[in-house]
N, C-alpha and C. Protein backbone atom coordinates (compact mmCIF):
# COMPACT_ATOMS: atom_id res chain seq x y z
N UNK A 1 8.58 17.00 -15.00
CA UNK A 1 7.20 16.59 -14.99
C UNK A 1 6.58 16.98 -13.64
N UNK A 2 5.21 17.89 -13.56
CA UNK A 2 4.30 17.68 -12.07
C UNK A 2 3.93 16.47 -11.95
N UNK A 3 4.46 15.90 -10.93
CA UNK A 3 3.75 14.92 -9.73
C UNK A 3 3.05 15.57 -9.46
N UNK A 4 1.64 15.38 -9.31
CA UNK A 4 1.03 15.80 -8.02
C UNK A 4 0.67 14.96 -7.05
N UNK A 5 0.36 15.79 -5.85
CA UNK A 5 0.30 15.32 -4.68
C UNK A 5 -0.41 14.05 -4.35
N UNK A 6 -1.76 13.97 -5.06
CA UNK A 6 -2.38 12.91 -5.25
C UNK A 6 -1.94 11.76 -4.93
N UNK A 7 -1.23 11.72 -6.62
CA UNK A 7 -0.20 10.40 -6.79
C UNK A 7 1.11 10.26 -5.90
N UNK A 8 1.82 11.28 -5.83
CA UNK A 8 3.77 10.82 -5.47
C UNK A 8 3.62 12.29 -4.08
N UNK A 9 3.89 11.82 -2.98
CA UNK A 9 3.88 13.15 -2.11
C UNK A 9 4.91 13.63 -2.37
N UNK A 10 5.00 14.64 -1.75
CA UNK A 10 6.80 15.36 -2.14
C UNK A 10 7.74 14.62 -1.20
N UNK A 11 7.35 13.95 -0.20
CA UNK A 11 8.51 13.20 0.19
C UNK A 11 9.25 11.68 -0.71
N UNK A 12 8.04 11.31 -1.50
CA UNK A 12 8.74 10.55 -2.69
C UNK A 12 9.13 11.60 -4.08
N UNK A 13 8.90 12.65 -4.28
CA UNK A 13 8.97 13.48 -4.97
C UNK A 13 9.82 12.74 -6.29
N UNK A 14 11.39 12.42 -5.84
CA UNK A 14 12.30 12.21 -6.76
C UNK A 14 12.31 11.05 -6.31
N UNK A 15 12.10 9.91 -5.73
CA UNK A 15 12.27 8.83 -5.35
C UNK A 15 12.48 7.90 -6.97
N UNK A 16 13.78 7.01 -6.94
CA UNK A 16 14.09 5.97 -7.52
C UNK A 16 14.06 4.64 -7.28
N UNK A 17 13.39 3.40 -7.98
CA UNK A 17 13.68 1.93 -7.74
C UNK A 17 15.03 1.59 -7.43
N UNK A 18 14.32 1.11 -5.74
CA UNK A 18 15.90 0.62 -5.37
C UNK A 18 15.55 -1.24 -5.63
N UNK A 19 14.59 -1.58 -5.82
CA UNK A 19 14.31 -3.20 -5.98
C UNK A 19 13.91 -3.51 -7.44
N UNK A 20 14.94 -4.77 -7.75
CA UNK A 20 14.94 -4.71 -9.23
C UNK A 20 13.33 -5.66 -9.51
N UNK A 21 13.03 -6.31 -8.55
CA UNK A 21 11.32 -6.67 -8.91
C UNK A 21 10.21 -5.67 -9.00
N UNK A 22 10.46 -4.55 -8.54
CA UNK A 22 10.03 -3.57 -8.67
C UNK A 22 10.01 -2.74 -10.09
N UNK A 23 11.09 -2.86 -10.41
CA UNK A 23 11.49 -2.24 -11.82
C UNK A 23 10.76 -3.36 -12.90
N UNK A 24 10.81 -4.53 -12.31
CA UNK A 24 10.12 -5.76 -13.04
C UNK A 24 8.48 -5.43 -13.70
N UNK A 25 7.88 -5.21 -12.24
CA UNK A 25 6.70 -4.98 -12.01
C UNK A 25 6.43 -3.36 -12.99
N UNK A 26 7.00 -2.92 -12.95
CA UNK A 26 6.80 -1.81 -14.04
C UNK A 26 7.30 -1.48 -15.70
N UNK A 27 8.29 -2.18 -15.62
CA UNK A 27 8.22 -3.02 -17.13
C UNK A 27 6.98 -3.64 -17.70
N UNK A 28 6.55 -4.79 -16.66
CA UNK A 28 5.38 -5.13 -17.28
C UNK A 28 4.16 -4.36 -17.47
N UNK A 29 3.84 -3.88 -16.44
CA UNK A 29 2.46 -2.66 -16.83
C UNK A 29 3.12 -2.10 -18.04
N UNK A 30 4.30 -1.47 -18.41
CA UNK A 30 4.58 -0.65 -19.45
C UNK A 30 3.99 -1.59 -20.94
N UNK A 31 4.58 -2.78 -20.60
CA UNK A 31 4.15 -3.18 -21.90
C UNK A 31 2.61 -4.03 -21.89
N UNK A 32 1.76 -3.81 -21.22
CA UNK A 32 0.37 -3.84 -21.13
C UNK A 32 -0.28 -5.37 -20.46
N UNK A 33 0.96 -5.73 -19.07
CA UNK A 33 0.43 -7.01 -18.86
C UNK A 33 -0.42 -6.56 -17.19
N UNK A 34 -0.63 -7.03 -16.75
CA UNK A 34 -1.24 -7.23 -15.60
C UNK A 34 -0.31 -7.72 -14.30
N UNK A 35 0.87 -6.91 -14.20
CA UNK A 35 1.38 -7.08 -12.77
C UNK A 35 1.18 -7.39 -11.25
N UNK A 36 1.21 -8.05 -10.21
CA UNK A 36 0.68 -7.84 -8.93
C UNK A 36 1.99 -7.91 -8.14
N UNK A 37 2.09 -7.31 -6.92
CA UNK A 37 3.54 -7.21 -6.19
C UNK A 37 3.27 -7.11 -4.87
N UNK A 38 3.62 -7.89 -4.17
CA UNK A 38 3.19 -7.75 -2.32
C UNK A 38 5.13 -6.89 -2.07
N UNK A 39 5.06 -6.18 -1.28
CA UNK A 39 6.12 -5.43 -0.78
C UNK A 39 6.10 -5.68 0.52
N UNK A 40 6.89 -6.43 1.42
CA UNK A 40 6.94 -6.50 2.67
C UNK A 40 8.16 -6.05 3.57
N UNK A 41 8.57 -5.87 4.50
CA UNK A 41 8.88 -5.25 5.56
C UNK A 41 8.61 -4.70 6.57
N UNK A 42 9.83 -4.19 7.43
CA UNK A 42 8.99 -3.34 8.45
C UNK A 42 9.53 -2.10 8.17
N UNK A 43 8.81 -1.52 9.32
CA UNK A 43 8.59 0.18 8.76
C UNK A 43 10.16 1.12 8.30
N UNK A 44 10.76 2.00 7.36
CA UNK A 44 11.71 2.82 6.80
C UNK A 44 12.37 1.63 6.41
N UNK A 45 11.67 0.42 5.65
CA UNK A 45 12.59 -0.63 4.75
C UNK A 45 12.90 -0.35 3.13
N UNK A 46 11.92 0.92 2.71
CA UNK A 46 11.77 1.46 1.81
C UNK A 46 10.31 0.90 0.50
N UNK A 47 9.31 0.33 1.39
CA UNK A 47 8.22 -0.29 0.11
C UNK A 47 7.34 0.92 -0.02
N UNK A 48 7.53 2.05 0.41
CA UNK A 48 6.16 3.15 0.07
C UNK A 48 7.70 3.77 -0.77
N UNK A 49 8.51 3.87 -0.66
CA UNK A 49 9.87 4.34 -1.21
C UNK A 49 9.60 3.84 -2.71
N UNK A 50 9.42 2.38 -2.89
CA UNK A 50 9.69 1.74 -3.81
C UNK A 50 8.13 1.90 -4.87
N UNK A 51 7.31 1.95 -3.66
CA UNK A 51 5.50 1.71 -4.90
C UNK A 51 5.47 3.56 -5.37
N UNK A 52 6.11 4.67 -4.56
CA UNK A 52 5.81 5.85 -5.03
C UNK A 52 6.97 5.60 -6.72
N UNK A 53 7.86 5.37 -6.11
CA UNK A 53 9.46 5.32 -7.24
C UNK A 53 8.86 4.66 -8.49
N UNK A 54 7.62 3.63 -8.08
CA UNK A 54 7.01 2.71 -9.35
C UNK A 54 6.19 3.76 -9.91
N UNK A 55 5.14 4.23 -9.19
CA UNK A 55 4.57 5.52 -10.03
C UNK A 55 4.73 6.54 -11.00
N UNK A 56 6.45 6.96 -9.85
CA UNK A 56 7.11 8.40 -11.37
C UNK A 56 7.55 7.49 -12.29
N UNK A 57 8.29 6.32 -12.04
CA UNK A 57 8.83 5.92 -13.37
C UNK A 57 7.31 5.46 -14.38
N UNK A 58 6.34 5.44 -13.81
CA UNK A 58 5.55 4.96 -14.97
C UNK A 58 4.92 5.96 -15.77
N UNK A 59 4.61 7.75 -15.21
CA UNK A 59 4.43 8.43 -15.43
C UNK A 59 5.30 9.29 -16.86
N UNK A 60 6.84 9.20 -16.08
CA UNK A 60 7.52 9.25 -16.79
C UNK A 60 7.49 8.59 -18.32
N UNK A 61 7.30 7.36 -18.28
CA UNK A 61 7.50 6.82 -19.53
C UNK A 61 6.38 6.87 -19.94
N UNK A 62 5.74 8.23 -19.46
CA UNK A 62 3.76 8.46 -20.47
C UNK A 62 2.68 8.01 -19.92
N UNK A 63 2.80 6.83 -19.25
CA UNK A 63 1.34 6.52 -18.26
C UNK A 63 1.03 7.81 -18.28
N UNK A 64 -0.34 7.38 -18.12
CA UNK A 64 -1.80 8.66 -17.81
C UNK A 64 -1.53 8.79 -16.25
N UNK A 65 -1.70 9.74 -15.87
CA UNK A 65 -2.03 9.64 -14.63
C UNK A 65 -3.33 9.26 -13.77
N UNK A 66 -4.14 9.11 -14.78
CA UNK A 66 -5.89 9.14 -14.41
C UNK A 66 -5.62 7.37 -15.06
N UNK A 67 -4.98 6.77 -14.77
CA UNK A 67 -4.60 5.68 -14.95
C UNK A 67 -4.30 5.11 -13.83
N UNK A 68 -3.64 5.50 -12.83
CA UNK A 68 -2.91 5.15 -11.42
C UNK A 68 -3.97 5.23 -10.49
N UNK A 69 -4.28 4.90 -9.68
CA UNK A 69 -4.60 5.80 -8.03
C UNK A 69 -3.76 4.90 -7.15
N UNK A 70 -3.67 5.82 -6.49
CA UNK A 70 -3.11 5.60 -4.96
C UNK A 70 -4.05 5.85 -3.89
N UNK A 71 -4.06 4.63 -2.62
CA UNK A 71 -4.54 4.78 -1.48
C UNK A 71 -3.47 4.19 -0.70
N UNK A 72 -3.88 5.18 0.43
CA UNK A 72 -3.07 4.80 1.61
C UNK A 72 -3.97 4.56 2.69
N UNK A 73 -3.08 3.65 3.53
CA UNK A 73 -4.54 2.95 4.37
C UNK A 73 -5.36 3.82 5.47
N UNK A 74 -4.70 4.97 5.62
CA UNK A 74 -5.04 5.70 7.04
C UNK A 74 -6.25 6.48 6.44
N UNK A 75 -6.00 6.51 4.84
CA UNK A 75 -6.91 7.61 4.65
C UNK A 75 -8.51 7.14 3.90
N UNK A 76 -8.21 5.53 4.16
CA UNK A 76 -9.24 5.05 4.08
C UNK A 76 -10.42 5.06 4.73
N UNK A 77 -10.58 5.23 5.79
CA UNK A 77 -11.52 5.42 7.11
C UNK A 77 -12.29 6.55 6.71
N UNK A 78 -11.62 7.69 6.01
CA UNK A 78 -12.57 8.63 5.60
C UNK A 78 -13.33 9.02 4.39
N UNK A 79 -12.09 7.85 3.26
CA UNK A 79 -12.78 8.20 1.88
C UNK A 79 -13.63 6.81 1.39
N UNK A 80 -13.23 6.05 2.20
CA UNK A 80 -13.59 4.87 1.38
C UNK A 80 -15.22 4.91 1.36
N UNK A 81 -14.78 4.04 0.09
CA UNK A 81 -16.79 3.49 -0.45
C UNK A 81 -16.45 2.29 -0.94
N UNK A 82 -17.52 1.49 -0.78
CA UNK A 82 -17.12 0.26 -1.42
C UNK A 82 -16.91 0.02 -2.67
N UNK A 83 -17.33 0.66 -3.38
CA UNK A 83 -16.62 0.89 -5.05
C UNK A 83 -15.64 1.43 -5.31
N UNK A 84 -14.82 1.96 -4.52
CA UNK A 84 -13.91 3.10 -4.80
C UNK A 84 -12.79 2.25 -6.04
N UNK A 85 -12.48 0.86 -5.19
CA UNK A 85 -11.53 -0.34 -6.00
C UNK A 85 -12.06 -0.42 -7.33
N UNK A 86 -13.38 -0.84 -7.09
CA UNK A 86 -14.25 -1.12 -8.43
C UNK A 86 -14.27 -0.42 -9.45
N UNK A 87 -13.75 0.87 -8.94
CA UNK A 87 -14.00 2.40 -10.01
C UNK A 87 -12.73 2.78 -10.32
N UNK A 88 -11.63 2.21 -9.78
CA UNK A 88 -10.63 2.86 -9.51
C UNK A 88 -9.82 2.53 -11.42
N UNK A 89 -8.92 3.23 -11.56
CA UNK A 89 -8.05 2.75 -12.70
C UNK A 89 -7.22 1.80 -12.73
N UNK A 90 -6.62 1.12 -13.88
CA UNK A 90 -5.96 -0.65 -13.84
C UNK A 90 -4.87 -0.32 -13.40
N UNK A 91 -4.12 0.84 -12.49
CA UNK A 91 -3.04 0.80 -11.94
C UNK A 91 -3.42 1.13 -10.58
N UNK A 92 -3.01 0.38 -9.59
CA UNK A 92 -3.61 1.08 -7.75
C UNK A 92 -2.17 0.38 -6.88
N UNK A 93 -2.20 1.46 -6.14
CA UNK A 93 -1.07 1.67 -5.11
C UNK A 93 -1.81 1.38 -3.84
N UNK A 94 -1.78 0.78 -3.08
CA UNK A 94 -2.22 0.54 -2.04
C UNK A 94 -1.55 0.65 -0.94
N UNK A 95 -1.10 1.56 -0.25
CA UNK A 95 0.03 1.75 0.85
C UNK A 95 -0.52 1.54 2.26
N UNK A 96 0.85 1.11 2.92
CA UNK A 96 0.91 0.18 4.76
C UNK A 96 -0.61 0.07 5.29
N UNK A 97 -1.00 -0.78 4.64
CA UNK A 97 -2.27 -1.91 4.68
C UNK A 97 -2.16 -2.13 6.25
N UNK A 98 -1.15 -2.72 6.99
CA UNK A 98 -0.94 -2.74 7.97
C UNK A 98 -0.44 -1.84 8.88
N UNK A 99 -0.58 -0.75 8.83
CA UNK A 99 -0.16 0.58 9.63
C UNK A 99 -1.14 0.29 11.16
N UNK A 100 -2.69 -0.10 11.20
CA UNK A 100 -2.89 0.05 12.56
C UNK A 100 -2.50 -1.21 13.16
N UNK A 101 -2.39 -2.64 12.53
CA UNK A 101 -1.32 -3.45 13.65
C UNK A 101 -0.13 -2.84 14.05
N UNK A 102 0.53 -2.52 13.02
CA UNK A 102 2.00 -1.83 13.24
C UNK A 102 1.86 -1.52 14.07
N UNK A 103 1.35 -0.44 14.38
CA UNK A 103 1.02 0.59 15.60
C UNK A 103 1.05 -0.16 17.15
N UNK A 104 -0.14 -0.83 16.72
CA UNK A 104 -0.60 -1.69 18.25
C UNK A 104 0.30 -2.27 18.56
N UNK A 105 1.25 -2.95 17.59
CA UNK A 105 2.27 -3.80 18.18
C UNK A 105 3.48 -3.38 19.00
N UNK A 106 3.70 -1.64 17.93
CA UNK A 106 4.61 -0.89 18.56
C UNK A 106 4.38 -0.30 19.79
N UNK A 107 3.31 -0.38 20.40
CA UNK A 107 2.71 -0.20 21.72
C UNK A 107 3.35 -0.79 23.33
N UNK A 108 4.00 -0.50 23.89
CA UNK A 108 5.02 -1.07 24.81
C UNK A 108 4.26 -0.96 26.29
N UNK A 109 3.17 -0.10 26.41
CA UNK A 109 2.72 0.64 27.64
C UNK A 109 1.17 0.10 27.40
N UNK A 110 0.37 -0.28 28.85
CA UNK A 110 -0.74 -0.68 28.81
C UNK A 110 -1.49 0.79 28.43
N UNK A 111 -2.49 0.85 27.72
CA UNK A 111 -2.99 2.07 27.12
C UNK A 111 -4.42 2.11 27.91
N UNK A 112 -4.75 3.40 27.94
CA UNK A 112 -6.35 3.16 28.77
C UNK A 112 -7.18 3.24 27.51
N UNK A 113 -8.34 2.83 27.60
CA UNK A 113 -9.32 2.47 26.45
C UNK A 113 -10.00 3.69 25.79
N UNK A 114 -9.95 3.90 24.35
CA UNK A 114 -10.54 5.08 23.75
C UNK A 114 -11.91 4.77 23.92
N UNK A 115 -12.31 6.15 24.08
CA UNK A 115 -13.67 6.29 24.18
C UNK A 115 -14.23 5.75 22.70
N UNK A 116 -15.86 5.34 23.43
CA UNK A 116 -16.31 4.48 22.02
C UNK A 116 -16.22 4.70 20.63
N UNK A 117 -16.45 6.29 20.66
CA UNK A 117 -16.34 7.26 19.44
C UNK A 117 -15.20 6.73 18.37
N UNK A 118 -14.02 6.77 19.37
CA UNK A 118 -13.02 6.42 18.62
C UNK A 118 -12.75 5.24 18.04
N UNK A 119 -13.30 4.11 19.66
CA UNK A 119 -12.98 2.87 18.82
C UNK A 119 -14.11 2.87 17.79
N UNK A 120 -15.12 3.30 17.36
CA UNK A 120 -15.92 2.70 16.40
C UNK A 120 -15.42 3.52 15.27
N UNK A 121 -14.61 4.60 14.96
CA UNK A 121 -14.06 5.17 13.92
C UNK A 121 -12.60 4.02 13.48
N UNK A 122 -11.96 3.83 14.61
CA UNK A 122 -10.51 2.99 13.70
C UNK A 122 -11.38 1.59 13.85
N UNK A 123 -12.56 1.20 14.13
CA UNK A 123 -12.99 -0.35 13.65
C UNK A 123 -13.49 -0.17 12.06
N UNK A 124 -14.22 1.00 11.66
CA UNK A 124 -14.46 1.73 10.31
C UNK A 124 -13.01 1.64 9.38
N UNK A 125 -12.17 2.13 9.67
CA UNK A 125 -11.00 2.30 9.21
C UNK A 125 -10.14 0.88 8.53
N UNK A 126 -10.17 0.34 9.85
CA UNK A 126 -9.87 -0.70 9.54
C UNK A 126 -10.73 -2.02 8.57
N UNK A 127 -11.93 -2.32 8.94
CA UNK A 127 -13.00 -2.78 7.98
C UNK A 127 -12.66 -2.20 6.39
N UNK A 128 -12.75 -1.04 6.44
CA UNK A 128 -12.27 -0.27 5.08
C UNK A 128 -11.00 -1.00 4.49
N UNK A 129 -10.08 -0.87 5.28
CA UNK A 129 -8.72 -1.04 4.79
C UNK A 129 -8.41 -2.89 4.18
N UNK A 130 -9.26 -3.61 5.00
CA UNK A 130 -9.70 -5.17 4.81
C UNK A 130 -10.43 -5.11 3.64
N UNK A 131 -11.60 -4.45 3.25
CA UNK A 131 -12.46 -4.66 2.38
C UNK A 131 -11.66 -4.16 0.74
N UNK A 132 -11.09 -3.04 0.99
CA UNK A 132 -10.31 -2.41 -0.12
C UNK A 132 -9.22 -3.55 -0.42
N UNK A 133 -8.57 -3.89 0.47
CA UNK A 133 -7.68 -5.37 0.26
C UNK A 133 -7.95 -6.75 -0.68
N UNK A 134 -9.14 -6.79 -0.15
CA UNK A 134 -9.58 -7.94 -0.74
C UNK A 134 -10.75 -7.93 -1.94
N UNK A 135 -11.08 -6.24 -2.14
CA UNK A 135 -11.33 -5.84 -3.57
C UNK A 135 -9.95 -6.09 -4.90
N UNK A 136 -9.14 -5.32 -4.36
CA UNK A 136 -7.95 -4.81 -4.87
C UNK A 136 -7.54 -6.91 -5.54
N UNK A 137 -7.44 -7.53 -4.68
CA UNK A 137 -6.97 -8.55 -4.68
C UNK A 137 -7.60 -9.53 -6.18
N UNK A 138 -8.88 -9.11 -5.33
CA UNK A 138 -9.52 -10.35 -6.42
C UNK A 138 -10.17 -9.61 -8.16
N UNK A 139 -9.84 -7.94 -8.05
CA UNK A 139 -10.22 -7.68 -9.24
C UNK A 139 -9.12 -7.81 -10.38
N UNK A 140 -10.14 -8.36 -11.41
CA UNK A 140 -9.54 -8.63 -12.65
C UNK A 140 -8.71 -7.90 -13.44
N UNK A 141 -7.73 -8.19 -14.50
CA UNK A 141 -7.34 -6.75 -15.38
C UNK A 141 -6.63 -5.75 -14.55
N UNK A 142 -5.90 -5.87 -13.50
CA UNK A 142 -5.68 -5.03 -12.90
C UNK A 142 -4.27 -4.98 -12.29
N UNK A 143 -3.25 -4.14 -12.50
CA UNK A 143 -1.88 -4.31 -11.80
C UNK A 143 -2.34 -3.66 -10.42
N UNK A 144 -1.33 -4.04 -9.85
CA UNK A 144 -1.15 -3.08 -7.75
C UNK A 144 -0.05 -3.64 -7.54
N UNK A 145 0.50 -3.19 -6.61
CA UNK A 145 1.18 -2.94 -5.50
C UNK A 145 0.68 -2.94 -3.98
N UNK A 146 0.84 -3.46 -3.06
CA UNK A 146 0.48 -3.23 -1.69
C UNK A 146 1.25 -3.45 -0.87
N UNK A 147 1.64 -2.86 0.09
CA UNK A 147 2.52 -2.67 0.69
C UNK A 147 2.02 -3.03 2.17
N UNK A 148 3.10 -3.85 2.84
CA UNK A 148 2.55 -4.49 4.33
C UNK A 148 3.43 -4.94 4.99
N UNK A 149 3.81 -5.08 6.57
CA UNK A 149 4.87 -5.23 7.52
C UNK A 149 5.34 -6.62 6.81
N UNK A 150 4.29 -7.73 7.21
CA UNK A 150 4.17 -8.98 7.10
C UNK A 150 3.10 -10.06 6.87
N UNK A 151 3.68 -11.12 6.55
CA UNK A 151 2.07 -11.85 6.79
C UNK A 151 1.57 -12.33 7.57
N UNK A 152 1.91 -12.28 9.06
CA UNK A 152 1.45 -12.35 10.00
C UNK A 152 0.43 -11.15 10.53
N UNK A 153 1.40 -9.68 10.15
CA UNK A 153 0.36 -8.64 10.12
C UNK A 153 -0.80 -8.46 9.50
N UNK A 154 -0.73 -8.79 8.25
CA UNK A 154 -1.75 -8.90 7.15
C UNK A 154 -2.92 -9.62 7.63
N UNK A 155 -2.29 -11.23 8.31
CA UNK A 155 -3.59 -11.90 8.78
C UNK A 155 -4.45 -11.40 9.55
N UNK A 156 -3.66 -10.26 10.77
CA UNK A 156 -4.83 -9.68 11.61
C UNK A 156 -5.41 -8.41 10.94
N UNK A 157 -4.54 -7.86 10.04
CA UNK A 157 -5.43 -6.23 9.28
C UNK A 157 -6.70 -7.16 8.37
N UNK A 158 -6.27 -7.70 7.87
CA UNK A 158 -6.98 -7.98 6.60
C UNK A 158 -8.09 -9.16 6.56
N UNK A 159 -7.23 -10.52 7.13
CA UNK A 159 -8.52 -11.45 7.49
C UNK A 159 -7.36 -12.57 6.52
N UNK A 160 -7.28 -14.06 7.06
CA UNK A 160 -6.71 -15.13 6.80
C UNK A 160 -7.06 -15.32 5.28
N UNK A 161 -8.44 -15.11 4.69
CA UNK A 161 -8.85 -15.64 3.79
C UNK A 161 -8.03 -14.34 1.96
N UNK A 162 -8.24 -13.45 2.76
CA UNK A 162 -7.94 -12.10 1.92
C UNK A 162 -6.47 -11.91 1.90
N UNK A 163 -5.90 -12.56 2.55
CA UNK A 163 -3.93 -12.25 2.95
C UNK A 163 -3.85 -13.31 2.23
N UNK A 164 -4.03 -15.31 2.19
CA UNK A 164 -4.30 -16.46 1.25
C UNK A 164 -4.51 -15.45 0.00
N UNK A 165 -5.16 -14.75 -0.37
CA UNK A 165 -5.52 -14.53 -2.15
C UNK A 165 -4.78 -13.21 -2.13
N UNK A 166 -3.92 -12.81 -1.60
CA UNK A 166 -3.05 -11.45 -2.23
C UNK A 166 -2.02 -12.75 -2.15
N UNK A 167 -1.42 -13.66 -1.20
CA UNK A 167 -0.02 -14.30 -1.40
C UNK A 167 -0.06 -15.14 -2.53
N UNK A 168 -1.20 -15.73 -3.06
CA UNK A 168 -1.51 -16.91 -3.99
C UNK A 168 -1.24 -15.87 -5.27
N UNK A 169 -1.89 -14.51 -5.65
CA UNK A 169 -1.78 -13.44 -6.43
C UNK A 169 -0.50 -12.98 -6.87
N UNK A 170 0.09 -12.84 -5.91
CA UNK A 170 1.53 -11.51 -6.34
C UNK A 170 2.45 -12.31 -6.29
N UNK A 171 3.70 -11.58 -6.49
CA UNK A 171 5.14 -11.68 -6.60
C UNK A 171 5.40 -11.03 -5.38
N UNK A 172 5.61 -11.73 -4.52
CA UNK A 172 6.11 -10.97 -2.67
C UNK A 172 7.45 -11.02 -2.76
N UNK A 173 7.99 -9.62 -2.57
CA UNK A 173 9.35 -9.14 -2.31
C UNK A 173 9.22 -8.61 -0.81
N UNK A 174 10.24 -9.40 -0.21
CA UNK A 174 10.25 -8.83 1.36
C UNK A 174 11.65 -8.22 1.41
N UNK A 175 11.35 -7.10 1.73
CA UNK A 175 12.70 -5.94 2.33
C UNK A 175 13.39 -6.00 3.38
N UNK A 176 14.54 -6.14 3.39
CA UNK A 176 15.48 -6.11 4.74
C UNK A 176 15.14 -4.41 5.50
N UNK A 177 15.49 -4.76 7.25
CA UNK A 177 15.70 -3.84 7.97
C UNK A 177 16.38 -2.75 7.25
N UNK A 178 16.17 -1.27 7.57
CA UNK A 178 17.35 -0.54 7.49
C UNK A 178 17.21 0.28 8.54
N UNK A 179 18.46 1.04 8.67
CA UNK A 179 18.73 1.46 9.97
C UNK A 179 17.45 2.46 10.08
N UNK A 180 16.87 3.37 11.37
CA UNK A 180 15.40 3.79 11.42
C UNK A 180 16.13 5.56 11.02
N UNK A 181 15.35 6.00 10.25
CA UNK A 181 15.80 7.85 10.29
C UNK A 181 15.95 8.25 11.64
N UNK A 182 17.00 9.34 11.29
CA UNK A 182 17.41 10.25 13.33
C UNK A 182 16.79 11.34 12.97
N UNK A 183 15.82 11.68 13.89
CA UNK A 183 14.80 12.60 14.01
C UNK A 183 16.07 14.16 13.73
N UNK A 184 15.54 15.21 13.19
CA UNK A 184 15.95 16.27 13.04
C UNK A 184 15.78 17.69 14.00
N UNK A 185 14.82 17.35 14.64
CA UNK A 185 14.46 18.51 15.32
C UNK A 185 15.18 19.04 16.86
């Protein structure tokens, strides 16, 4: 079957469910219920591993593909609209929601301050990535997946009130550590 890029990058290309709530969560869309799934960990725990792995297998077993979308949070800052959720199809992937805490946290060194330009592009980004959250969350009829460090992270990406209605929502599977990939180059 083509994946395309869209949906499954080639680095999930062949990716398989390694979490059996996961496999849960796609059983049920298969048979036409309305799934929700919080995926937590920290970063190479395998939940973008696991929401791409949910995709082929649903494809596989015939899902439409114009059925799915996938967003990922970085690339929100540039596509988002506030309807995008609203418009989107009853299957949405929502990937590392929390990627710019991540970041900041992983930050060890006092940093000198981006010029305004910038900060007012990742305050965009981020607003986006909150607002798509708490679309995603509260729309009806609708399976997802979202994927996020923690809920401590969540509270600062997303906002106390919007992290409350994805945890009250889903089935939260939190992922153990695994060891981090050794760079190749």
């Amino acid at each position: 079957m083509d994946f395309t890029a869209d949906l499954v990058p080639p680095l999930f290309a062949a990716a398989e469910i390694t979490e059996p709530h996961v496999a849960d969560w796609v059983a049920a869309v298969l048979d036409g219920g309305h799934a929700r799934l919080l995926l937590l960990g920290p970063s190479f725990c395998g939940k973008s591993h696991n929401a791409y792995a949910a995709v082929r297998r649903l494809l596989l077993a015939g899902y439409r593909a114009e059925q799915i979308a996938v967003h990922r949070a970085l690339d929100l800052g540039r596509t988002y609209r506030p309807d995008l959720i609203r418009d989107d199809p009853p299957v949405i992937i929502l990937d590392d929601v929390t990627i710019g805490v991540d970041i900041a946290e992983g930050i060890s060194v006092p940093l000198v301050p981006d010029r305004p330009d910038v900060e007012a592009m990742m305050a965009v980004r981020n607003a986006a990535i909150a607002d798509a959250a708490h679309r995603l969350a509260t729309r009806p009829n609708t399976s997802w997946i979202l994927c996020a460090s923690g809920i401590p992270q969540m509270i600062r990406a997303l906002g106390q009130d919007t992290t409350d209605v994805i945890n009250t929502l889903a089935d939260i599977v939190v992922l153990p550590e695994r060891p981090q990939p050794r760079p190749t180059w």
